[in-house]
Protein backbone atom coordinates (compact mmCIF):
# COMPACT_ATOMS: atom_id res chain seq x y z
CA UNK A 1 30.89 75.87 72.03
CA UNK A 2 32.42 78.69 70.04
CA UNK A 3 35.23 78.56 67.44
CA UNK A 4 37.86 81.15 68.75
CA UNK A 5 40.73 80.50 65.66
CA UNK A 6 42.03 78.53 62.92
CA UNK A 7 45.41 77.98 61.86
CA UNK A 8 47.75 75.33 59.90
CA UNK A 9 50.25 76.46 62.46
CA UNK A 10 49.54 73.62 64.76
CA UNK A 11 52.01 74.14 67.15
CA UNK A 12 50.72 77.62 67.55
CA UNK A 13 47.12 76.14 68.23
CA UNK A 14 48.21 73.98 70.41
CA UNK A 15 50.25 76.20 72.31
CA UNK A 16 47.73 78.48 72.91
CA UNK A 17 45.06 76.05 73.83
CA UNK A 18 47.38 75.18 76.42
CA UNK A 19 47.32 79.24 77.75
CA UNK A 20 43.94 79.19 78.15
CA UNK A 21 43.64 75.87 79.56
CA UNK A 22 45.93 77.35 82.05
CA UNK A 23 44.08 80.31 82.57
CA UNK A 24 41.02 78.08 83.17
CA UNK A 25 38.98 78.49 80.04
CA UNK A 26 37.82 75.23 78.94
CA UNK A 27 38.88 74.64 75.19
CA UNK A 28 39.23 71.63 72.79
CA UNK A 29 41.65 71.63 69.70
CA UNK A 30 40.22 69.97 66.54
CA UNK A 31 42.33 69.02 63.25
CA UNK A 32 40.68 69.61 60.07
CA UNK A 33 42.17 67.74 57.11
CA UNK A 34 42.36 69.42 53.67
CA UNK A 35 40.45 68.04 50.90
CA UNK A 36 41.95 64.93 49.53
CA UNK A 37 43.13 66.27 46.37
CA UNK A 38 45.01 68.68 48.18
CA UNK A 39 48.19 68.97 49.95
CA UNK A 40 48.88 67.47 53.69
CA UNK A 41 49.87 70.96 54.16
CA UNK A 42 46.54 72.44 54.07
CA UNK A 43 45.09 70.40 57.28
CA UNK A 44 44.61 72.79 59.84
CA UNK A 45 43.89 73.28 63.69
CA UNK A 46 40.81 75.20 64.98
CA UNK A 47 40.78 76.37 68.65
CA UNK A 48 37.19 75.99 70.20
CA UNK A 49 36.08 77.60 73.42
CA UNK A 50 33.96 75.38 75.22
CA UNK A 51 31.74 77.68 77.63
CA UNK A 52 30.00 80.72 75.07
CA UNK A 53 30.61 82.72 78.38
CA UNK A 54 33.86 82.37 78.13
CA UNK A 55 34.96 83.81 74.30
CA UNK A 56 35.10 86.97 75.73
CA UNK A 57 37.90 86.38 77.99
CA UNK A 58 39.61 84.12 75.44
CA UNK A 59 39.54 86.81 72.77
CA UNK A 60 41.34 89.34 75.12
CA UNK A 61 43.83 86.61 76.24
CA UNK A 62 44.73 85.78 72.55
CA UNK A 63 45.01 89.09 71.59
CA UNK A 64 47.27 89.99 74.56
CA UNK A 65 49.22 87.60 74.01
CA UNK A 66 49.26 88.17 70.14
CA UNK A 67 50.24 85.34 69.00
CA UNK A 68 47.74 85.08 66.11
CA UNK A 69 48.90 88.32 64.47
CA UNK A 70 52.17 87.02 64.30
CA UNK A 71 51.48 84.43 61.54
């Protein structure tokens, strides 16, 4: 299992996830809370490809889609 991206966009996580589930990557979304002192607003999402075969494909679908470099 490979981490792809992070983000404390979760929406935008999520809603890539959901592309690559769709383009038949298997993935998982994980939420990483900030350290307790800090704010809620510094939880974040990470993105993980499942199959190491896989990144490859995932990394050209993300940046196609270029969602990441929005943000």
């Amino acid at each position: 299992m490979r981490l792809l991206f992070s983000s404390s966009h979760a929406q935008l996580v999520e809603r890539m996830g959901k592309q690559l589930s769709d383009s038949g990557i298997t993935c998982e979304v994980r939420y990483r809370p900030g350290p307790p002192e800090a704010s809620p607003l510094s939880a974040y999402r990470e993105l993980w490809v499942k199959i190491n075969q896989d990144l490859q494909w995932a990394t050209a679908l993300v940046a196609l889609h270029c969602e990441v470099a929005r943000n």
